[in-house]
C-alpha atoms as a PDB file:
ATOM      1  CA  UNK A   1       0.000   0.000   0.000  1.00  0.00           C
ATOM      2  CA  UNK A   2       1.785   3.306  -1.361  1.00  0.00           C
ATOM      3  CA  UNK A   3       1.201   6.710   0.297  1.00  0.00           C
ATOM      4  CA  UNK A   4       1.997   9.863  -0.834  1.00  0.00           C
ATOM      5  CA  UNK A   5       3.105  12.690   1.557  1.00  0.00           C
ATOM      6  CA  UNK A   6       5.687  14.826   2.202  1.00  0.00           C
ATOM      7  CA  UNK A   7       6.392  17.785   0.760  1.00  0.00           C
ATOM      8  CA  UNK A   8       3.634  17.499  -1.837  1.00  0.00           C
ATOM      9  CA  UNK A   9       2.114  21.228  -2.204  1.00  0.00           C
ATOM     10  CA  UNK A  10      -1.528  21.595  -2.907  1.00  0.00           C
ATOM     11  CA  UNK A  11      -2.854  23.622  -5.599  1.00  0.00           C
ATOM     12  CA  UNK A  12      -3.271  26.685  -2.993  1.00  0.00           C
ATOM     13  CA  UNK A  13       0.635  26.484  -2.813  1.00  0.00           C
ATOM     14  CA  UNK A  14       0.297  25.398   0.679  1.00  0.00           C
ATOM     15  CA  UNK A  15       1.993  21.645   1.947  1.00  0.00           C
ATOM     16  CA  UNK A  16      -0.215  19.324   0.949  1.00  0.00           C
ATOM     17  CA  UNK A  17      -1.671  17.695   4.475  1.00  0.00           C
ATOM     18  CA  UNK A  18      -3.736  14.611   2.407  1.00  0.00           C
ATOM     19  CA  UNK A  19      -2.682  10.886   2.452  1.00  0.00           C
ATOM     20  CA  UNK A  20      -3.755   9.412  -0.634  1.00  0.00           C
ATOM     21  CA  UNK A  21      -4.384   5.546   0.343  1.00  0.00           C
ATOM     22  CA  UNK A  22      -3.921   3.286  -2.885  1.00  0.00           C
ATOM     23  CA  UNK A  23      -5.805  -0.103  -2.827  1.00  0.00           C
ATOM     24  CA  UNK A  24      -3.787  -2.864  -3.953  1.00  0.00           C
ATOM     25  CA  UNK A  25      -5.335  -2.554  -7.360  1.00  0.00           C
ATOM     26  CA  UNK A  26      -5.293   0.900  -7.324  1.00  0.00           C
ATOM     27  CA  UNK A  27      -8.926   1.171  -8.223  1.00  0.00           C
ATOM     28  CA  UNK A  28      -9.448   3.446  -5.152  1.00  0.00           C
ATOM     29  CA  UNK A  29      -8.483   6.431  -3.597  1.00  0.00           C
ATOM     30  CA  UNK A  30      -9.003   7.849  -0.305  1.00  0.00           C
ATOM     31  CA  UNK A  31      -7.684  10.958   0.877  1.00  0.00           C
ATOM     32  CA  UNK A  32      -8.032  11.221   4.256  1.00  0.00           C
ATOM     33  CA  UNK A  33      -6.581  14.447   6.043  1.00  0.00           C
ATOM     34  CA  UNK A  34      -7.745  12.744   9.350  1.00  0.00           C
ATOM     35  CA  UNK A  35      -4.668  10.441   8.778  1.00  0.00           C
ATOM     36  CA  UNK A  36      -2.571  12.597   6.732  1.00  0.00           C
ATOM     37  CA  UNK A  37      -0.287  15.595   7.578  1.00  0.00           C
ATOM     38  CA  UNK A  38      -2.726  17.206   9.745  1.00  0.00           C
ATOM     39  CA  UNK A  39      -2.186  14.733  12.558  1.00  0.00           C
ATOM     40  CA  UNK A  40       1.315  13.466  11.860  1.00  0.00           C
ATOM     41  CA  UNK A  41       2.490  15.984  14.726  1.00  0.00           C
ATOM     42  CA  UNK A  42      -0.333  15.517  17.135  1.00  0.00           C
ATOM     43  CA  UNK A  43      -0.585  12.545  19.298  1.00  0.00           C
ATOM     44  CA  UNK A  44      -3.149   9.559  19.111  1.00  0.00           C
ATOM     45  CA  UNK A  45      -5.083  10.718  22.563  1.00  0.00           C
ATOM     46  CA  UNK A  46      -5.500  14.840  20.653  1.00  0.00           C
ATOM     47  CA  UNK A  47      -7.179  12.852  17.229  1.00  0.00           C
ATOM     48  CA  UNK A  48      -9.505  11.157  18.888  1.00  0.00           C
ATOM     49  CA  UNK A  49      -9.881  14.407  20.894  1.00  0.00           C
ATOM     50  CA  UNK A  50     -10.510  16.295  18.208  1.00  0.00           C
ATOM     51  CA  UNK A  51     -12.865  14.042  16.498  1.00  0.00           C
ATOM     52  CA  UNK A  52     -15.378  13.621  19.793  1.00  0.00           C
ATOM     53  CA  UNK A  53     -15.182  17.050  19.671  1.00  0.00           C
ATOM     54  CA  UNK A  54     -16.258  17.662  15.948  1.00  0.00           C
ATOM     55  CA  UNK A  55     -19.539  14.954  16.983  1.00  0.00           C
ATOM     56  CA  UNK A  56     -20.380  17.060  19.983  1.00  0.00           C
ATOM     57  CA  UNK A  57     -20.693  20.327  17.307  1.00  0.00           C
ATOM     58  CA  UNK A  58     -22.211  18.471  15.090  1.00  0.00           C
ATOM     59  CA  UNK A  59     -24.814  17.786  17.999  1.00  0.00           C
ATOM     60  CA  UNK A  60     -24.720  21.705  18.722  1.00  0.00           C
ATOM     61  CA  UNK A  61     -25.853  21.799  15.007  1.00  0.00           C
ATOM     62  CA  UNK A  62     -29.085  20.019  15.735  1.00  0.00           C
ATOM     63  CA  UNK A  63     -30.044  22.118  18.154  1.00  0.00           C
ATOM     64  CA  UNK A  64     -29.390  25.018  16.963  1.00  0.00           C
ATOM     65  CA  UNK A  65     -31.199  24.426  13.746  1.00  0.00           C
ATOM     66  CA  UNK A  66     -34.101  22.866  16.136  1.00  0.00           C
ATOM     67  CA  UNK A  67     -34.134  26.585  17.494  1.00  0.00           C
ATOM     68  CA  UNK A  68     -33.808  28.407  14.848  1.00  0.00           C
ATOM     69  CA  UNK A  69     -36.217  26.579  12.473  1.00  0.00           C
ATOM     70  CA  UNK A  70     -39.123  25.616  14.693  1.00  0.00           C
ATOM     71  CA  UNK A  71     -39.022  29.090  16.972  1.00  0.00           C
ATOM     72  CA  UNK A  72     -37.672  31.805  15.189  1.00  0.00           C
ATOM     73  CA  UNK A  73     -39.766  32.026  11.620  1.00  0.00           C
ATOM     74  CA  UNK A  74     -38.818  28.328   9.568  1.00  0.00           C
ATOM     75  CA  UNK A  75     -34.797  29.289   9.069  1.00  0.00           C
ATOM     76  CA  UNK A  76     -31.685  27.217   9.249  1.00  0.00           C
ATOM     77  CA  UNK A  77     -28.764  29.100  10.856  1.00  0.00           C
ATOM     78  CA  UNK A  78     -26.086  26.275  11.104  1.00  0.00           C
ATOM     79  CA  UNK A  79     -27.484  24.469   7.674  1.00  0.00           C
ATOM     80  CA  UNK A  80     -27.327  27.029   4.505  1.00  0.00           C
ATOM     81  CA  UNK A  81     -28.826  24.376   1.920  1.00  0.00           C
ATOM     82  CA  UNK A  82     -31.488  24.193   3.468  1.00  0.00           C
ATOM     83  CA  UNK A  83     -32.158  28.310   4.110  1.00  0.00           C
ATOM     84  CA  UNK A  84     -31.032  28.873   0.576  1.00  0.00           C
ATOM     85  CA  UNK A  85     -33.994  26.589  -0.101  1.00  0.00           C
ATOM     86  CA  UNK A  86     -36.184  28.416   2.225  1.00  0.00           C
ATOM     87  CA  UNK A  87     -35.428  31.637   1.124  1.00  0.00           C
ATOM     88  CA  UNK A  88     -36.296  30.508  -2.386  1.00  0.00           C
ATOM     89  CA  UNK A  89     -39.435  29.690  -1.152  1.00  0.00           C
ATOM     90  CA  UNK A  90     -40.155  32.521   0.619  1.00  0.00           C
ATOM     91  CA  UNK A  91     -39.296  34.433  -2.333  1.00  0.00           C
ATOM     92  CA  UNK A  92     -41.637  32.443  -3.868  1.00  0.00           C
ATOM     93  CA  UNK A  93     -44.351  34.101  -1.002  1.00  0.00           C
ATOM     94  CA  UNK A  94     -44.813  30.900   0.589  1.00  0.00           C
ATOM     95  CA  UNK A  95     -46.944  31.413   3.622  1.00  0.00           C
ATOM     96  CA  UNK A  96     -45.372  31.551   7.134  1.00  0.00           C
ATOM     97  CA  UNK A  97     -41.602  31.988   5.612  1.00  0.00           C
ATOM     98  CA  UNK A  98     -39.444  35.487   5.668  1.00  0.00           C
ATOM     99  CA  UNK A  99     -36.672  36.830   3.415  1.00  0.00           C
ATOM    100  CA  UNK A 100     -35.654  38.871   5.953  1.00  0.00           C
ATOM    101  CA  UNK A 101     -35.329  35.928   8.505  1.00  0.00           C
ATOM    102  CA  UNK A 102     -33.553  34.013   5.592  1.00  0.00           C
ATOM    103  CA  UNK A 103     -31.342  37.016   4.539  1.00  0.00           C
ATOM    104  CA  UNK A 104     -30.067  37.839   8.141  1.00  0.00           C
ATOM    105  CA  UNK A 105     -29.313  33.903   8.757  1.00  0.00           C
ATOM    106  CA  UNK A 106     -27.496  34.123   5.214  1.00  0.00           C
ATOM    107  CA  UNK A 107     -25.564  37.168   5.387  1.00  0.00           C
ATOM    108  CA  UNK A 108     -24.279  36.877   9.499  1.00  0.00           C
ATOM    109  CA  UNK A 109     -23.354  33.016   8.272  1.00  0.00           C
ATOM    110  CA  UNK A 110     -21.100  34.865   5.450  1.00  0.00           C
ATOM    111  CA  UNK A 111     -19.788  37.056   8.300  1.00  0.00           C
ATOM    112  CA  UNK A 112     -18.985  34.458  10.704  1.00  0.00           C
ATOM    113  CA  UNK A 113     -17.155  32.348   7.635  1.00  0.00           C
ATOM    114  CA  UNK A 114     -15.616  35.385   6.503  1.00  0.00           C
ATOM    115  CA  UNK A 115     -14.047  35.842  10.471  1.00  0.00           C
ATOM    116  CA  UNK A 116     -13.119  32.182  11.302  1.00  0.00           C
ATOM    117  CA  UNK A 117     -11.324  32.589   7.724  1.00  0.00           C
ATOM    118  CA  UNK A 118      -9.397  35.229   8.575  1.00  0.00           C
ATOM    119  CA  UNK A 119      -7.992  33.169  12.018  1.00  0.00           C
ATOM    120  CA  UNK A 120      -7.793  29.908  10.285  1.00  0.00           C
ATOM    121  CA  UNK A 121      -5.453  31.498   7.280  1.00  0.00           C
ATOM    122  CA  UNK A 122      -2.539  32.296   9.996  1.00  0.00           C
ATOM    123  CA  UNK A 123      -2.833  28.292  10.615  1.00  0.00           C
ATOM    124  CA  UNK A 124       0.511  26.299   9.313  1.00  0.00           C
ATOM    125  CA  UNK A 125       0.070  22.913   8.581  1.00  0.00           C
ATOM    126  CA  UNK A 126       1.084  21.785  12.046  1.00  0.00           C
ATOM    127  CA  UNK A 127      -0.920  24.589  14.461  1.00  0.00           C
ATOM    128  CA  UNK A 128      -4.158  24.517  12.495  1.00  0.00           C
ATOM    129  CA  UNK A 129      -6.113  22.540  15.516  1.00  0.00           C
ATOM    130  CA  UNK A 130      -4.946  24.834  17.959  1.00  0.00           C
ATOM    131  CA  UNK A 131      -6.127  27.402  15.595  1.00  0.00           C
ATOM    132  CA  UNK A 132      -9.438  26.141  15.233  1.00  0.00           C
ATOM    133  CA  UNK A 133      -9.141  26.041  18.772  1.00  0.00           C
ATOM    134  CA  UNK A 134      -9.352  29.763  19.227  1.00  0.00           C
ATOM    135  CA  UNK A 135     -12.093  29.510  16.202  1.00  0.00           C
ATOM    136  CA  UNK A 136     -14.322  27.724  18.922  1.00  0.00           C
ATOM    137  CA  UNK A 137     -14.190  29.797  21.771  1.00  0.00           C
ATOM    138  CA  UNK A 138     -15.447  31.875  19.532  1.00  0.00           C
ATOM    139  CA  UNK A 139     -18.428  30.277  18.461  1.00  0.00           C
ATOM    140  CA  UNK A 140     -18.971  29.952  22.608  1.00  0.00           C
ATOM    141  CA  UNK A 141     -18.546  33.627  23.361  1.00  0.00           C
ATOM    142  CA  UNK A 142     -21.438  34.149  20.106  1.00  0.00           C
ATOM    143  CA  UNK A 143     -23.639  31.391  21.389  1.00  0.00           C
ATOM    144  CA  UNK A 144     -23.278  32.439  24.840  1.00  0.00           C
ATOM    145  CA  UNK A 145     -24.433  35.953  23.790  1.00  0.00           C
ATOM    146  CA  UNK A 146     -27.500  34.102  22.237  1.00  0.00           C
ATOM    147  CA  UNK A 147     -28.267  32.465  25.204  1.00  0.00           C
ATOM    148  CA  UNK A 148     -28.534  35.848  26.791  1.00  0.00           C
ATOM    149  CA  UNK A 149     -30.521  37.035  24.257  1.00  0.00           C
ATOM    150  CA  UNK A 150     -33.261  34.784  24.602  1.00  0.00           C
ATOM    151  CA  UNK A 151     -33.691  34.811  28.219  1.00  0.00           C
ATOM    152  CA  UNK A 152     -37.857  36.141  28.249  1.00  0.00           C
ATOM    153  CA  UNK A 153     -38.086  34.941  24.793  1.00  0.00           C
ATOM    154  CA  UNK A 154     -42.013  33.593  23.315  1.00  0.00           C
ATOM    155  CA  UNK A 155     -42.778  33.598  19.787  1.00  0.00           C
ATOM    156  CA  UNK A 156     -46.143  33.946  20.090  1.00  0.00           C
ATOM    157  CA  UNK A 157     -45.264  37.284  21.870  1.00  0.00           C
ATOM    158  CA  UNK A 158     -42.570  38.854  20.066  1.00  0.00           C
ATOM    159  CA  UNK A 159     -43.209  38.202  16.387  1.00  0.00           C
ATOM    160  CA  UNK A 160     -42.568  41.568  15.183  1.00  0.00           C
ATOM    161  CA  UNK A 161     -39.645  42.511  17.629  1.00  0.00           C
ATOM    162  CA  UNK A 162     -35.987  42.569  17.132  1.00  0.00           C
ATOM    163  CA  UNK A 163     -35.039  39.384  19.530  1.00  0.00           C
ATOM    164  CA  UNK A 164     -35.740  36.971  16.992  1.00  0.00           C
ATOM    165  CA  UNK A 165     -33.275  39.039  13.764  1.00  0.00           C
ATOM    166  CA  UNK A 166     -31.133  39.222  16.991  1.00  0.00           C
ATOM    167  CA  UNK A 167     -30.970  35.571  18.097  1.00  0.00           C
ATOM    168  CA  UNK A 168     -30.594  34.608  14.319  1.00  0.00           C
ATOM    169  CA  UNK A 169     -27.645  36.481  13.236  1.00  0.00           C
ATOM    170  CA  UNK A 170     -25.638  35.532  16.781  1.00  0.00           C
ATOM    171  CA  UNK A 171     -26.242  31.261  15.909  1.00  0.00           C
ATOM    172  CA  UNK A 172     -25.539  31.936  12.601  1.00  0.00           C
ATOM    173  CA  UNK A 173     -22.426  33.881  13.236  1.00  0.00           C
ATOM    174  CA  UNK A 174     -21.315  31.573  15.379  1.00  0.00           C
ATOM    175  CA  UNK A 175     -22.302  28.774  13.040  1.00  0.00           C
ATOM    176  CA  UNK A 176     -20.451  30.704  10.233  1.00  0.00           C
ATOM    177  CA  UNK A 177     -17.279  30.868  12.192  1.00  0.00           C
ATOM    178  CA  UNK A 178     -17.252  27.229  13.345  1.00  0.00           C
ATOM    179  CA  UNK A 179     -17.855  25.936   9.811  1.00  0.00           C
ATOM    180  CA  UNK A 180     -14.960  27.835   8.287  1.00  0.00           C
ATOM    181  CA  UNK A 181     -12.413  26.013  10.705  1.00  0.00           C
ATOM    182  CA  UNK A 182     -13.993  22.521  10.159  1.00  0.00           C
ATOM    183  CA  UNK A 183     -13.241  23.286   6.516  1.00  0.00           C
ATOM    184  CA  UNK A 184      -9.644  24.589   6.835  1.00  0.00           C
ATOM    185  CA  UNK A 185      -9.150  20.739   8.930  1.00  0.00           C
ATOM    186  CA  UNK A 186     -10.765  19.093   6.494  1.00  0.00           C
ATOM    187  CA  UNK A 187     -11.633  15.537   8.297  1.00  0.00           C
ATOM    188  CA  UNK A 188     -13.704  13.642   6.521  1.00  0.00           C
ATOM    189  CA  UNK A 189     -17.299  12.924   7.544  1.00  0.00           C
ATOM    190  CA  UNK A 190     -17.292  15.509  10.562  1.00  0.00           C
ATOM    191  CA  UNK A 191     -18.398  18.562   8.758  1.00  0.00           C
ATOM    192  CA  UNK A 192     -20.639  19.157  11.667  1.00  0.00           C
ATOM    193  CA  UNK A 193     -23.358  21.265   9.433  1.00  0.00           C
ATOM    194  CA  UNK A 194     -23.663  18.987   6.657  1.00  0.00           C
ATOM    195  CA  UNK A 195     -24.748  15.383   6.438  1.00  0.00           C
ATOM    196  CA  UNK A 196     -25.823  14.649   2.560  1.00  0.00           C
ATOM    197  CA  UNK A 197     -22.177  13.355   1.573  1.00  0.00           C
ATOM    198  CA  UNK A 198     -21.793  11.805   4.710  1.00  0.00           C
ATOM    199  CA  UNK A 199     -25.170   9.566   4.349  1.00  0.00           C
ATOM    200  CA  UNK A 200     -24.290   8.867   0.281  1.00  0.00           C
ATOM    201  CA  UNK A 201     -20.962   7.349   1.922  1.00  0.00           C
ATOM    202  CA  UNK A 202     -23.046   5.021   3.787  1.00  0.00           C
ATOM    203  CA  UNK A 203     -24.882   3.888   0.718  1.00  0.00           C
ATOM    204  CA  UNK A 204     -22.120   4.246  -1.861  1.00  0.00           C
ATOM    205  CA  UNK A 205     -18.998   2.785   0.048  1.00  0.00           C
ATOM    206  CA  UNK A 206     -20.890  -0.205   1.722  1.00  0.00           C
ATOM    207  CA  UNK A 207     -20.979  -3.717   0.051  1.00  0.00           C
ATOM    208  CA  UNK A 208     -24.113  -3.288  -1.996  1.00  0.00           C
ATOM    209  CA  UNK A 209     -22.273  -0.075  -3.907  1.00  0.00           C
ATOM    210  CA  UNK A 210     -19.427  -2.877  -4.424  1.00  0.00           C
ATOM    211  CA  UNK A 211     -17.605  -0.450  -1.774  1.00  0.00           C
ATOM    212  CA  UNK A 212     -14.892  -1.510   1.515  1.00  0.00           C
ATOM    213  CA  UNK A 213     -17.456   0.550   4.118  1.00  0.00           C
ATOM    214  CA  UNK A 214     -14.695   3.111   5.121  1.00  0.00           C
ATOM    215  CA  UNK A 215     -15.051   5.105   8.407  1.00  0.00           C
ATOM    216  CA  UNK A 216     -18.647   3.593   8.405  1.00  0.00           C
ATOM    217  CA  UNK A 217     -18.479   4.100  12.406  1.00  0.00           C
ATOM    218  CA  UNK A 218     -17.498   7.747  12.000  1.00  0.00           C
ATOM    219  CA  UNK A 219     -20.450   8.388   9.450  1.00  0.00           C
ATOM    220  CA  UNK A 220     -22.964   6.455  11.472  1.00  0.00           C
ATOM    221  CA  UNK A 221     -22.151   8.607  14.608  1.00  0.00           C
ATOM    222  CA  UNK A 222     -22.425  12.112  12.487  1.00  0.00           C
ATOM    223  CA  UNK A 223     -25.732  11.537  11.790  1.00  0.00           C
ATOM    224  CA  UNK A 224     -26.547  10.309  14.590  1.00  0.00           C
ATOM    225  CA  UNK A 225     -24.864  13.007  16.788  1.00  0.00           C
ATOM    226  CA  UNK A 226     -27.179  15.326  14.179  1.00  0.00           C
ATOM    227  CA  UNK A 227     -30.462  13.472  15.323  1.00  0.00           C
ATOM    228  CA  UNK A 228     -29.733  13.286  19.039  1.00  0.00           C
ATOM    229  CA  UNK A 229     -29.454  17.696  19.009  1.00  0.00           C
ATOM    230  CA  UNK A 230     -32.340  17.850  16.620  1.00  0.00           C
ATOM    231  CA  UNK A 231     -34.569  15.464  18.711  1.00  0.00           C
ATOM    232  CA  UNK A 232     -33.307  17.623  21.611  1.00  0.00           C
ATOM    233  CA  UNK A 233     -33.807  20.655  20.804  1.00  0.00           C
ATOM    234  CA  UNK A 234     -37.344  20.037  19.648  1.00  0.00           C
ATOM    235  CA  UNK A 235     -38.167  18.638  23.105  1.00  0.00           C
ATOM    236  CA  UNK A 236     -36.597  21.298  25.199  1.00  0.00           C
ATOM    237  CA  UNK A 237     -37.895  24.375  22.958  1.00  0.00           C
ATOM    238  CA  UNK A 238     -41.487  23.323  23.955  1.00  0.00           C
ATOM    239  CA  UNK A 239     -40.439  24.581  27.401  1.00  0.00           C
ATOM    240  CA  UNK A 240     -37.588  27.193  26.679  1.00  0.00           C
ATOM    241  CA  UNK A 241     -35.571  28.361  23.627  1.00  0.00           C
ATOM    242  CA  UNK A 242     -33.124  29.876  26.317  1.00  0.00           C
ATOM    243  CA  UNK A 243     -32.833  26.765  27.925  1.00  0.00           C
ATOM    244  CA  UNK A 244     -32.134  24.514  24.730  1.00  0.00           C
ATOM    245  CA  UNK A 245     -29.544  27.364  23.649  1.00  0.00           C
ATOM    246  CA  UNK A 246     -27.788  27.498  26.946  1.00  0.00           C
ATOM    247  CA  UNK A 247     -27.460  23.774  26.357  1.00  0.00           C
ATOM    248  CA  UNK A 248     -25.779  24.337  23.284  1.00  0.00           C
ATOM    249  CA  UNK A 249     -23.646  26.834  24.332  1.00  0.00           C
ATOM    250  CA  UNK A 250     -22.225  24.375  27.240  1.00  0.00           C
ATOM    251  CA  UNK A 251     -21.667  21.166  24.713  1.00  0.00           C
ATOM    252  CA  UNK A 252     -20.084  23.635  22.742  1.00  0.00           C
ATOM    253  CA  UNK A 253     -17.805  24.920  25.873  1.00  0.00           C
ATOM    254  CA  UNK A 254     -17.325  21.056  26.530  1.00  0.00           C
ATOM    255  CA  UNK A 255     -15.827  20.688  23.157  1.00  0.00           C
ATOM    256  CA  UNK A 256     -13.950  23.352  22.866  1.00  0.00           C
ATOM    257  CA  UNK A 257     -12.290  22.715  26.020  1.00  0.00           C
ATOM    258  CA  UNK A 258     -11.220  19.164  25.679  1.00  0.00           C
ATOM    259  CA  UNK A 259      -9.519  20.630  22.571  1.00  0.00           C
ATOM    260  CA  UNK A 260      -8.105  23.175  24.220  1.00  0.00           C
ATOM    261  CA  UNK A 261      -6.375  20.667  27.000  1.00  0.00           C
ATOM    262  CA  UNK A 262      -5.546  18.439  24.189  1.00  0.00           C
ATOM    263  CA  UNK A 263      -3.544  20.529  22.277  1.00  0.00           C
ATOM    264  CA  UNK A 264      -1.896  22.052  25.107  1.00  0.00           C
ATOM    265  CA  UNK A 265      -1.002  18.370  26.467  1.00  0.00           C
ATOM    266  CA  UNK A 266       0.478  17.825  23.158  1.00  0.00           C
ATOM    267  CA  UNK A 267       3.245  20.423  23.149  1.00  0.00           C
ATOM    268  CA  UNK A 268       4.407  19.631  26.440  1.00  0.00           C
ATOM    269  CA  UNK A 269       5.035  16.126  24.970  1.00  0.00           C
END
C-alpha cells in the first residue's frame, strides 16, 4: 500500500496535508486528512480528541437548527442548503416563511465564515487545531451571547420585535465561524453542518455499492450526533428556547475545552 506525503504542495501552494491511500489494485483512492499531515504531529489521545469534539458540534448543530427553524420564523442558521432553499421559497411568497429571517441567517453566516477565515489562514500545517481552537471559543462567546438574548423569549409574543433578527444572526455567526475552521481541517465525515455526503458514503462505500465501508463508524455517529441535538432541541424548545440554547452553548464549551487541554497536552510532549 503506497502513500503519498511529504512535501507534496496543494494547488493553494500550501503543503499538501492529504494521504492518498492506494488499494492494492489501485482502483481506489481515499484521501483522508484525518490520517494525513494534519495529525502526523499531534498525538493519538489529541485525534480522537478532536474528532469527539467535531460529533459534539455536530450535535450543537441540531439544536441550533431545532431553534432556529421551529421558533424563530422556519430558518436554518447552522445548515445554509437548506435556508437557501427556504429563502427561495419565501421568495416564492410561501406562507409563514421570511426573506428577511432568511437574509439575516445568510448574510451573518457569510460574516462568521468570513471571520473564522481570517484566524484559520494564519494556521501552518502543524498549528491549524490549535487554531481552530481559538475559532471555537469563539463560536462559545457568540452562542453564549444568544443564550442571553433569549432569556424572556415567546414567539407567540414577540413576532414583530428585534429578539428573533437578533438571536438569528448571533447562531448563525457563530455557526459561520465554526464551519470555516472545520473546513480549513478538512476531516472527513465531521463537517458538523452537513450530512448529505456523509449519508451517500453510507450507501455508496458499503458492500451493496461494491464499496470496503470506510469510516462507516465515524459516518454512522455524524448523523446520529445530528439526530440526538435535533430530537433535543425540539423537546426542550417546547419549554424554553433559552434553555435549549444554553445547552448548546455548554456542549459547545465542553468541546472546545477538551480541545483546548488536548492541544496544550500535546506540546508539552
Amino acid at each position: 500500500m503506497g502513500r503519498v506525503t511529504g512535501n507534496q504542495r496543494s494547488e493553494e501552494g500550501r503543503p499538501c496535508k492529504r494521504d492518498v491511500l492506494r488499494g492494492r489494485a489501485g482502483s481506489q483512492q481515499i484521501a483522508t486528512c484525518s490520517v494525513g499531515y494534519l495529525f502526523m504531529t499531534s498525538s493519538p489521545t489529541t485525534e480522537k480528541i478532536v474528532r469527539y469534539a467535531l460529533l459534539g458540534m455536530t450535535a450543537v448543530t441540531g439544536l441550533v437548527d431545532a431553534v432556529s427553524f421551529l421558533s424563530l420564523g422556519r430558518v436554518f442558521t447552522a445548515n445554509m442548503t437548506g435556508n437557501v432553499v427556504i429563502l427561495a421559497f419565501a421568495t416564492a411568497r410561501v406562507s409563514e416563511l421570511s426573506i428577511s429571517c432568511s437574509l439575516t441567517a445568510l448574510l451573518s453566516f457569510l460574516v462568521g465564515a468570513t471571520l473564522g477565515g481570517r484566524i484559520m489562514a494564519r494556521a501552518g500545517v502543524d498549528s491549524e487545531i490549535r487554531f481552530a481552537a481559538q475559532v471555537f471559543v469563539l463560536e462559545v462567546v457568540f452562542l453564549l451571547a444568544a443564550s442571553f438574548c433569549s432569556i424572556g423569549y415567546r414567539s407567540d409574543l414577540l413576532e414583530h420585535s428585534f429578539q428573533p433578527f437578533a438571536l438569528i444572526a448571533l447562531t448563525a455567526l457563530a455557526m459561520g465561524i465554526r464551519n470555516a475552521a472545520v473546513r480549513k481541517l478538512a476531516i472527513p465525515d465531521l463537517t458538523t453542518t452537513v450530512l448529505t455526503l456523509t449519508i451517500t458514503g453510507i450507501a455508496a462505500d458499503s458492500s451493496l455499492g461494491n464499496g470496503s465501508t470506510p469510516r462507516l463508524a465515524r459516518r454512522v455517529a455524524s448523523v446520529v450526533a445530528m439526530f440526538f441535538g435535533a430530537a433535543l432541541g425540539a423537546v426542550v424548545i417546547r419549554h424554553s428556547i433559552s434553555v435549549a440554547l444554553w445547552l448548546a452553548t455548554a456542549i459547545a464549551a465542553v468541546c472546545s475545552a477538551a480541545l483546548f487541554r488536548s492541544v496544550r497536552t500535546s506540546d508539552r510532549l
